[in-house]
N, C-alpha and C. Protein backbone atom coordinates (compact mmCIF):
# COMPACT_ATOMS: atom_id res chain seq x y z
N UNK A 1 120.06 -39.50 -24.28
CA UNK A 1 118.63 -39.28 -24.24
C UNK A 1 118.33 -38.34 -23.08
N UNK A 2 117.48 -37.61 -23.35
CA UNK A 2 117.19 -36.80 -22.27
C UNK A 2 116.20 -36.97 -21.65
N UNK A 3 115.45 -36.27 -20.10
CA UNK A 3 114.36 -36.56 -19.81
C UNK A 3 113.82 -36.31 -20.43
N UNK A 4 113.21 -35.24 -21.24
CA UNK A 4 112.46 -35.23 -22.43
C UNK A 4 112.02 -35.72 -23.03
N UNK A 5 112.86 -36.28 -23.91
CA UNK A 5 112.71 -37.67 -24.59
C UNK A 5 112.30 -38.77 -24.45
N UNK A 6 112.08 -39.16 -22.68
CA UNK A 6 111.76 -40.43 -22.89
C UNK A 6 110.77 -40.44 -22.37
N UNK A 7 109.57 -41.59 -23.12
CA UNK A 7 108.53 -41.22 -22.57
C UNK A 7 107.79 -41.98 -21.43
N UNK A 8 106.92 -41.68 -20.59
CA UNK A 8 105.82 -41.95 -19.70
C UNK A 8 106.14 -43.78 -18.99
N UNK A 9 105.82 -44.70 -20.26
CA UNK A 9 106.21 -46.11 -20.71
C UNK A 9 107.62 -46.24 -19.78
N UNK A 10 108.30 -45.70 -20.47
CA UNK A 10 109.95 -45.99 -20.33
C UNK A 10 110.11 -45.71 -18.93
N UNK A 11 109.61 -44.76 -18.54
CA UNK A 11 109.74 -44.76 -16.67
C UNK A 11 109.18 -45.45 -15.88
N UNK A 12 108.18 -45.95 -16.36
CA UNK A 12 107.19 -47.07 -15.85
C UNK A 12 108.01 -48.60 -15.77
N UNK A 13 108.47 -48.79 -16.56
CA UNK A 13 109.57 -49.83 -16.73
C UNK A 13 110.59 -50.25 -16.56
N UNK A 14 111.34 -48.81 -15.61
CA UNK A 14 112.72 -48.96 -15.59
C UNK A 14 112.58 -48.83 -13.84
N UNK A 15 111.70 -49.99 -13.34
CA UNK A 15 111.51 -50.51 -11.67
C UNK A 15 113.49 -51.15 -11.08
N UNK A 16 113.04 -50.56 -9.66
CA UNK A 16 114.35 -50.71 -9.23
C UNK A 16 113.37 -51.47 -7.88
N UNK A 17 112.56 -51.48 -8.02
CA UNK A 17 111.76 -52.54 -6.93
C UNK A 17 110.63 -53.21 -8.17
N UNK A 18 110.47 -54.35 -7.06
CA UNK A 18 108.79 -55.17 -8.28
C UNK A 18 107.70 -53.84 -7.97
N UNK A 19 107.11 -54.18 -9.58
CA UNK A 19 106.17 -53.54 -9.68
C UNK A 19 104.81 -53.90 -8.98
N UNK A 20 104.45 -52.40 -8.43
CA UNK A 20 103.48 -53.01 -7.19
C UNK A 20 101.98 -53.15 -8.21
N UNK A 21 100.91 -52.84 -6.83
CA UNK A 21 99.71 -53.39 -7.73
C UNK A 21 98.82 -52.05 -8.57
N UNK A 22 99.41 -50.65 -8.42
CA UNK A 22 99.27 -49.44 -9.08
C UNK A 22 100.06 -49.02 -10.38
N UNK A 23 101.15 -50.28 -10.54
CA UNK A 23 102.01 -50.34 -11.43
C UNK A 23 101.35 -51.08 -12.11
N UNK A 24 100.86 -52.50 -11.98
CA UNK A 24 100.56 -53.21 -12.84
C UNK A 24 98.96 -52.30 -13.43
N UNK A 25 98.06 -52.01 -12.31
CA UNK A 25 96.80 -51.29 -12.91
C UNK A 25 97.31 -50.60 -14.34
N UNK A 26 98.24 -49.55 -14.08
CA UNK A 26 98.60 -48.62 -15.24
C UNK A 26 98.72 -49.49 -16.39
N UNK A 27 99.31 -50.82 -16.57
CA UNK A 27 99.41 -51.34 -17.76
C UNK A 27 98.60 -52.06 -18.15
N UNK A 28 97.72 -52.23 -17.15
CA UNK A 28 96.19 -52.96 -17.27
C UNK A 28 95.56 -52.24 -17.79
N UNK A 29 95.19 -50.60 -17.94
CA UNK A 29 94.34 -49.44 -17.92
C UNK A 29 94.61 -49.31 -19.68
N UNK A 30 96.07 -49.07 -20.01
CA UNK A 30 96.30 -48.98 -21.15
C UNK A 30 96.53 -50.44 -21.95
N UNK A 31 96.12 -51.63 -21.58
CA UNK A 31 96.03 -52.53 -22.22
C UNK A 31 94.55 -53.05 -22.32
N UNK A 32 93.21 -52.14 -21.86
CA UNK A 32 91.78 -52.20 -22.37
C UNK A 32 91.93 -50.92 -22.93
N UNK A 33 92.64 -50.00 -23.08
CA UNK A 33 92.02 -49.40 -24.05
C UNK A 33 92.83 -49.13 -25.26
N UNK A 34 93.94 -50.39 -25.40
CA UNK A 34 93.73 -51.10 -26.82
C UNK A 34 93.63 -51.97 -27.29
N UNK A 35 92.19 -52.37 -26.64
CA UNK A 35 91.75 -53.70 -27.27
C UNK A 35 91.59 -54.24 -28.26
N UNK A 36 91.41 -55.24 -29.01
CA UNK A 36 90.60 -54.78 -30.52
C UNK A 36 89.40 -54.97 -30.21
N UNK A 37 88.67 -54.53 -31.78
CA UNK A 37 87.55 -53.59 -31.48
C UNK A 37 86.40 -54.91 -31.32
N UNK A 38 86.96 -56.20 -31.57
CA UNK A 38 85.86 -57.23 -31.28
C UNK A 38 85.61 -57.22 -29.66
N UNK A 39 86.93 -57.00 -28.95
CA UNK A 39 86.71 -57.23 -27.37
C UNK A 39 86.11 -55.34 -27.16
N UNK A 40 86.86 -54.90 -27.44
CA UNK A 40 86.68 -53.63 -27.10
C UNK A 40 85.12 -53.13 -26.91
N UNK A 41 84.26 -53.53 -27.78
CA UNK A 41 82.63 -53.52 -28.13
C UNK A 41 82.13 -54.19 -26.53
N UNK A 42 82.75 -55.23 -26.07
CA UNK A 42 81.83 -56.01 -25.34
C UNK A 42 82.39 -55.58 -23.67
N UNK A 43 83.29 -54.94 -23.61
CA UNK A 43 83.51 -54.54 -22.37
C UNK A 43 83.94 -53.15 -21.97
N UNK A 44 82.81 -52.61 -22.52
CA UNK A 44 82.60 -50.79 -22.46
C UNK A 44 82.53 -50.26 -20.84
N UNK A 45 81.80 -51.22 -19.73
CA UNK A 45 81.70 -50.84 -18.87
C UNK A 45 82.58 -52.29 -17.72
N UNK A 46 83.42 -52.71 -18.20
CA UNK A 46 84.29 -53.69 -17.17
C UNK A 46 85.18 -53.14 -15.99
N UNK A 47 85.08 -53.55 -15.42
CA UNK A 47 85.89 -53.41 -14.10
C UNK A 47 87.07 -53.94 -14.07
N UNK A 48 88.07 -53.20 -13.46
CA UNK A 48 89.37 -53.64 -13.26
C UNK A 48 89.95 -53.61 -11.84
N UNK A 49 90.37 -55.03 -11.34
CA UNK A 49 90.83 -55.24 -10.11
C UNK A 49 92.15 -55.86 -10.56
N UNK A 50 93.06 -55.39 -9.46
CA UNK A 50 94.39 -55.92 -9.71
C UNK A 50 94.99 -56.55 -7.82
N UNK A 51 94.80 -58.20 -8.00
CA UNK A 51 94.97 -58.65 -6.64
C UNK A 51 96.33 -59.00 -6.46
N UNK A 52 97.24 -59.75 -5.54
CA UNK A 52 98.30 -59.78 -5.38
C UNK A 52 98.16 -61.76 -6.09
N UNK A 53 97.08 -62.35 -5.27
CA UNK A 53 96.97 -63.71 -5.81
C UNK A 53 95.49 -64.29 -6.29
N UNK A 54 95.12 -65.47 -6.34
CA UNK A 54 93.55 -65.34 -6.51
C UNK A 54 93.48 -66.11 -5.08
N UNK A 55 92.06 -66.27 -4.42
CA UNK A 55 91.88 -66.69 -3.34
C UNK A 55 91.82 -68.31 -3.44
N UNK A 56 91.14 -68.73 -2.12
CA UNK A 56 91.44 -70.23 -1.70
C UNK A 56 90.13 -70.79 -2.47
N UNK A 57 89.21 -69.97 -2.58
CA UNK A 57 87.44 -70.26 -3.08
C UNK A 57 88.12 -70.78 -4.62
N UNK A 58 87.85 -69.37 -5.53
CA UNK A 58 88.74 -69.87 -6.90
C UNK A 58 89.71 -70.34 -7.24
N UNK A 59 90.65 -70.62 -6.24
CA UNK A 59 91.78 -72.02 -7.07
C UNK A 59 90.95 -73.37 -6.50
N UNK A 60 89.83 -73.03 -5.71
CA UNK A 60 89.43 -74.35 -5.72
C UNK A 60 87.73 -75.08 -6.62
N UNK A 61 87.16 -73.05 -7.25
CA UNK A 61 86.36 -73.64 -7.95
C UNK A 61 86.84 -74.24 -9.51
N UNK A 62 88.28 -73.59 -9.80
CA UNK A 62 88.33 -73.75 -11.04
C UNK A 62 89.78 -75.03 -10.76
N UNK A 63 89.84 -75.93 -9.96
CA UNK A 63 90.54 -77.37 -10.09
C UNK A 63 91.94 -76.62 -9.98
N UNK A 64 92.17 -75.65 -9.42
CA UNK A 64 94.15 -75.11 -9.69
C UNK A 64 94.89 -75.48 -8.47
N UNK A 65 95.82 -76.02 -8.88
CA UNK A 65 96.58 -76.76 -7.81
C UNK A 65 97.33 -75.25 -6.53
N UNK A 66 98.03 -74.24 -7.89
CA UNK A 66 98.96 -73.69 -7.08
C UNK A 66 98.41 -72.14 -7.51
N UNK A 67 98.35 -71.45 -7.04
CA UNK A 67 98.13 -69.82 -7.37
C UNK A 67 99.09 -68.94 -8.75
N UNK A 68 100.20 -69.51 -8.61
CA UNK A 68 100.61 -69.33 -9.68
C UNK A 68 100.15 -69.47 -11.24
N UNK A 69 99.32 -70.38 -10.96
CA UNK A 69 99.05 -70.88 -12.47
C UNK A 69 97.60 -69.77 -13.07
N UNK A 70 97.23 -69.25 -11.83
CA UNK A 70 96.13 -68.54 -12.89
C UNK A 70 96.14 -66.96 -12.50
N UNK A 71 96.74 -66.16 -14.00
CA UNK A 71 97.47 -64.72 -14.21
C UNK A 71 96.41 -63.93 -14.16
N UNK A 72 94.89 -64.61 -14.64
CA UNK A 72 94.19 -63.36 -14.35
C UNK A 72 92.88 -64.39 -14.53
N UNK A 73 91.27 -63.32 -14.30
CA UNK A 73 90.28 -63.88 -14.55
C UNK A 73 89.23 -62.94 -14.72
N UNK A 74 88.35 -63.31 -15.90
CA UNK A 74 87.45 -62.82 -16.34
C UNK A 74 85.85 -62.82 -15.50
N UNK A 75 85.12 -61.88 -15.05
CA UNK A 75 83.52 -62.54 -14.45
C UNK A 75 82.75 -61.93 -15.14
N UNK A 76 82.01 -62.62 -15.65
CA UNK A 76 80.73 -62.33 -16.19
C UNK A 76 79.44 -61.54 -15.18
N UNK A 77 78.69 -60.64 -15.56
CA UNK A 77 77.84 -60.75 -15.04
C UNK A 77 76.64 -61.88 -15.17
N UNK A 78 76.61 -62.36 -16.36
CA UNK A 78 75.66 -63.17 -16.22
C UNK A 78 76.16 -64.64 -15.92
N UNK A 79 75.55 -65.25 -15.56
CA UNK A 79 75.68 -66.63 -14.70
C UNK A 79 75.04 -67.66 -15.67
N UNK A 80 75.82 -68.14 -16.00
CA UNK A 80 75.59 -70.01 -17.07
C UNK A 80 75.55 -70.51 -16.37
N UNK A 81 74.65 -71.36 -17.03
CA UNK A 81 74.21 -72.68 -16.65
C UNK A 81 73.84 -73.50 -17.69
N UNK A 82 74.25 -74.79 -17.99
CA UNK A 82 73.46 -75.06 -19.38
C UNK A 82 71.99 -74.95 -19.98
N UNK A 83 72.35 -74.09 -21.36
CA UNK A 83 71.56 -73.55 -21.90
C UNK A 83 70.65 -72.30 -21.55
N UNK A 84 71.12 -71.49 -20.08
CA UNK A 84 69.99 -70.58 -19.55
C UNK A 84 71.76 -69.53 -19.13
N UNK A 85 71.16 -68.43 -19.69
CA UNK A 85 71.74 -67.25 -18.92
C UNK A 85 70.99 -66.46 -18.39
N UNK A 86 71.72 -66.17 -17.16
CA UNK A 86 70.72 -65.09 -15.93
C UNK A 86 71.44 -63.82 -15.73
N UNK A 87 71.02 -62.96 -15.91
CA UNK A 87 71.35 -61.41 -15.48
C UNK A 87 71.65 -62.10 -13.80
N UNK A 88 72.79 -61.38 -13.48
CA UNK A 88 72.77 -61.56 -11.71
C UNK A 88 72.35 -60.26 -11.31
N UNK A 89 71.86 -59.91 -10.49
CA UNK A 89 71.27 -59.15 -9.76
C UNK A 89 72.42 -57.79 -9.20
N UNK A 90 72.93 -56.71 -9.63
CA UNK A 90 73.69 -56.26 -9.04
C UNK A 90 75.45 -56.63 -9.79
N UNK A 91 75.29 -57.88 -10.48
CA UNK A 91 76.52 -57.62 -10.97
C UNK A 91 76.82 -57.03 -12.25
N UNK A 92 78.53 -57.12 -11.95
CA UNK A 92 79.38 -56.28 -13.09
C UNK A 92 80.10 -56.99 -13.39
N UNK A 93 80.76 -56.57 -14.69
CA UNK A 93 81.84 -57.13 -15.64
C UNK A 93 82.88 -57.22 -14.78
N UNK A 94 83.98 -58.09 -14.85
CA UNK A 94 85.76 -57.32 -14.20
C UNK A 94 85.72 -58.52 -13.89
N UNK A 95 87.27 -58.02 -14.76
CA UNK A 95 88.74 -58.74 -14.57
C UNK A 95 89.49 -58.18 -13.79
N UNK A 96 89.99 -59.48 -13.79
CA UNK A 96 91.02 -59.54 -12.00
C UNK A 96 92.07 -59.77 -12.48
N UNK A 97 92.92 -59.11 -12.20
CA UNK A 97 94.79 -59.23 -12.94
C UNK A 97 95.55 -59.86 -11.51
N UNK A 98 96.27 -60.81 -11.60
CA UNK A 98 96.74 -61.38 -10.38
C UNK A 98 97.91 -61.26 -10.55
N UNK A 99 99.07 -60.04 -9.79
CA UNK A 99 100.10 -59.27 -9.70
C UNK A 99 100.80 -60.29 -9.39
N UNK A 100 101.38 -61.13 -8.72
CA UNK A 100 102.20 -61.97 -8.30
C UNK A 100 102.43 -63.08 -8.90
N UNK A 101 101.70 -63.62 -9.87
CA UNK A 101 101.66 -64.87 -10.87
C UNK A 101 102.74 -64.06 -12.37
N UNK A 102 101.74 -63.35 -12.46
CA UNK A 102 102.27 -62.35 -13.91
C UNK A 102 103.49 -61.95 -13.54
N UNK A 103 104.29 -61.80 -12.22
CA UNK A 103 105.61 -61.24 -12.18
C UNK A 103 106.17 -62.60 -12.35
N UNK A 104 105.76 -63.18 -12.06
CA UNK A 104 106.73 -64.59 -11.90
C UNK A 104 106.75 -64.95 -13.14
N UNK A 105 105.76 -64.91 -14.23
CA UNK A 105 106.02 -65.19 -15.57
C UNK A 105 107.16 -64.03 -16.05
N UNK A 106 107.22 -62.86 -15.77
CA UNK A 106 108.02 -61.79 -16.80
C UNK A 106 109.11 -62.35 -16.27
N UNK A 107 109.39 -62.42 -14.61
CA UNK A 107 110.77 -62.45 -14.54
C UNK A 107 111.57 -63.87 -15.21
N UNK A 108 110.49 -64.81 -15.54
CA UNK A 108 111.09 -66.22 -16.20
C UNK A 108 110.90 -65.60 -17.89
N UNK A 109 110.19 -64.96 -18.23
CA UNK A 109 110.38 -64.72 -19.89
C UNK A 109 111.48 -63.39 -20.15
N UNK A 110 111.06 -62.71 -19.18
CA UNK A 110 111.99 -61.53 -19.63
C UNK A 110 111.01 -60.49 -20.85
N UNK A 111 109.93 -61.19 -20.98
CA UNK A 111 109.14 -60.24 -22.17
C UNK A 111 108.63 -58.83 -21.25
N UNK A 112 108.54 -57.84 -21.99
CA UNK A 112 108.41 -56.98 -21.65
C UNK A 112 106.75 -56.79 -21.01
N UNK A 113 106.81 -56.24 -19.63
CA UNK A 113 105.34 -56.37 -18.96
C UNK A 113 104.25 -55.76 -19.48
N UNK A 114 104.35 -54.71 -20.19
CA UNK A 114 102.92 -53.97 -20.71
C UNK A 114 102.38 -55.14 -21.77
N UNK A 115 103.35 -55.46 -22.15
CA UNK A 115 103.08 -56.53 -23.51
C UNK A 115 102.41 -57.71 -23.35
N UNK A 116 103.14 -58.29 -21.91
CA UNK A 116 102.66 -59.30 -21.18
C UNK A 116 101.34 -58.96 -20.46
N UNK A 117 101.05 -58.28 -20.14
CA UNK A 117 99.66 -58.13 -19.23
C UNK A 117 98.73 -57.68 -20.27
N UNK A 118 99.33 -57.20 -21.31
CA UNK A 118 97.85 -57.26 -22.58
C UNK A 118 97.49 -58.36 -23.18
N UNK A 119 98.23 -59.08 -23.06
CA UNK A 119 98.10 -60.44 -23.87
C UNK A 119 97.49 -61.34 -23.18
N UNK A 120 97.69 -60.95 -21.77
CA UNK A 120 97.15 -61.80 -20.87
C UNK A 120 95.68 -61.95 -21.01
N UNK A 121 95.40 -60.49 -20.64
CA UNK A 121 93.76 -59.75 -20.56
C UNK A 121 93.10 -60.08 -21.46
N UNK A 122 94.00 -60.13 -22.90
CA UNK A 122 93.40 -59.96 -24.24
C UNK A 122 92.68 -61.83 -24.25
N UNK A 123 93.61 -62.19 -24.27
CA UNK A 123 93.23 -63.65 -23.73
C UNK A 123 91.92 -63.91 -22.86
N UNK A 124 92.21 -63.64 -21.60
CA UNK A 124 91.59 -64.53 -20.30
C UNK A 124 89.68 -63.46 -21.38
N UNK A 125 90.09 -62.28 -21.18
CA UNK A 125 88.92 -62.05 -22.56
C UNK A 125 88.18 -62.40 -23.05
N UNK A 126 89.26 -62.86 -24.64
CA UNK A 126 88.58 -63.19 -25.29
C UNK A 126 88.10 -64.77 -25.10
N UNK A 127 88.47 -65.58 -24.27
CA UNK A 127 87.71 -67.09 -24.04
C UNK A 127 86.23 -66.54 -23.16
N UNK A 128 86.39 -65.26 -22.42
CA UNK A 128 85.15 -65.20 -21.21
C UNK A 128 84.22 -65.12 -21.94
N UNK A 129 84.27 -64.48 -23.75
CA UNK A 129 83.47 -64.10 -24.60
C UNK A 129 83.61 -65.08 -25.89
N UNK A 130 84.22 -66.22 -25.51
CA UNK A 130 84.16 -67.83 -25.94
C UNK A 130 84.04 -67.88 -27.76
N UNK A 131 85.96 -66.73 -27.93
CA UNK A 131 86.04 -66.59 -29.11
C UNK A 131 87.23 -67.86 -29.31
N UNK A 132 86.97 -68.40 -30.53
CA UNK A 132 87.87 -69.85 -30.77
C UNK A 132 89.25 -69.81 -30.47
N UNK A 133 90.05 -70.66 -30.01
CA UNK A 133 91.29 -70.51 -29.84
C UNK A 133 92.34 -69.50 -31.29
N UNK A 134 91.89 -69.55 -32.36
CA UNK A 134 92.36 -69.63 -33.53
C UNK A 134 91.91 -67.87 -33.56
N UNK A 135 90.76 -67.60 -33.20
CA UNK A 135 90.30 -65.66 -33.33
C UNK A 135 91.70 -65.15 -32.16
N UNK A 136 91.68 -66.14 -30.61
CA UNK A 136 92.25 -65.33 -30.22
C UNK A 136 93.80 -65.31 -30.68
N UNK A 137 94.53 -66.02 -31.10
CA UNK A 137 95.79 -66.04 -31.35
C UNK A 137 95.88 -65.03 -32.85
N UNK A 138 94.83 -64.69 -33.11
CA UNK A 138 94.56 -63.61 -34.34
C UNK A 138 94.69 -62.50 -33.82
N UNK A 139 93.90 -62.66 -32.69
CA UNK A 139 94.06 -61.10 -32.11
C UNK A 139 95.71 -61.05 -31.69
N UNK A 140 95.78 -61.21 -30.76
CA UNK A 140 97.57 -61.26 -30.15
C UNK A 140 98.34 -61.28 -31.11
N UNK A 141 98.35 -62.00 -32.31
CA UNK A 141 99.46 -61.09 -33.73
C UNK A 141 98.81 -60.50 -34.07
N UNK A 142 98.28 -59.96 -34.05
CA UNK A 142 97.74 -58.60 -34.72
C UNK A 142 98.66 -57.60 -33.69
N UNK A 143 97.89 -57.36 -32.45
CA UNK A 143 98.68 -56.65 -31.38
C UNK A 143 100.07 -56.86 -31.96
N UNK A 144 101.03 -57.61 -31.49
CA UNK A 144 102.14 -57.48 -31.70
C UNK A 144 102.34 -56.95 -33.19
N UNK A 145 102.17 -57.38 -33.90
CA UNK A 145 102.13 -56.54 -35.49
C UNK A 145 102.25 -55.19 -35.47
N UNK A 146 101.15 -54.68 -34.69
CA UNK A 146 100.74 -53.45 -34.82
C UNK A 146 101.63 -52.65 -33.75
N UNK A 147 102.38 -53.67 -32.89
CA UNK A 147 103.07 -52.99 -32.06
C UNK A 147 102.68 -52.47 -30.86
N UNK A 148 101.73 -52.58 -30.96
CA UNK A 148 100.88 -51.71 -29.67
C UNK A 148 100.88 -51.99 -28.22
């Protein structure tokens, strides 16, 4: 194979150190923009942050014992509460990709990371936009189906 030949992807992947947090962005970047088109519609203007872990606040608003356990997270701008949604004042969409959890999953699956961090996103997603367990596991074979 030549340099030529191989493309963009394939160099991105073939890390001789962990992939840092400009590495993971890149597969974050190209894993919203192939969303499907149910998520794709609802997060035209989302933000993308890529942290190393999540902080001490959110593993302790959302009950998580260890940092590991949560790969990424979705924020709404608007703020629930039962039965009332509020525009917040100033906020924005964005997901937070947490670089150091997600490595620790590839290096225990071995699945390939672009694949893994779309599935992730596609996920943490589609629950922020509180599609049934059953749509999202529709979406994710589909993705893989389609290869993408």
């Amino acid at each position: 194979m030549t340099a030529k030949s191989v493309s963009r992807q394939e160099i991105i992947m073939n890390f001789s150190s962990p992939p840092n947090n400009d590495d993971v962005a890149v597969f974050a970047r190209q894993a919203l923009e192939s969303l499907p088109d149910e998520l794709a519609r609802k997060c035209e203007e989302l933000i993308l942050e890529v942290e190393e872990f999540p902080d001490d606040t959110t593993l302790q608003d959302l009950d998580i014992e260890t940092p590991y356990e949560l790969l990424a997270l979705y924020h709404s701008a608007k703020e629930i509460s039962p039965g009332v949604q509020k525009k917040i004042a100033n906020g924005e969409d964005k997901i937070i990709i947490y670089r150091r959890p997600i490595l620790d999953v590839w290096c225990e699956t071995g699945e390939d990371l672009g694949r893994l961090i779309r599935e992730v996103i596609v996920e943490e997603l589609a629950r922020g936009f509180e599609f049934s367990d059953e749509e999202i596991q529709e979406m994710i074979i589909t993705l893989r189906q389609g290869n993408m």
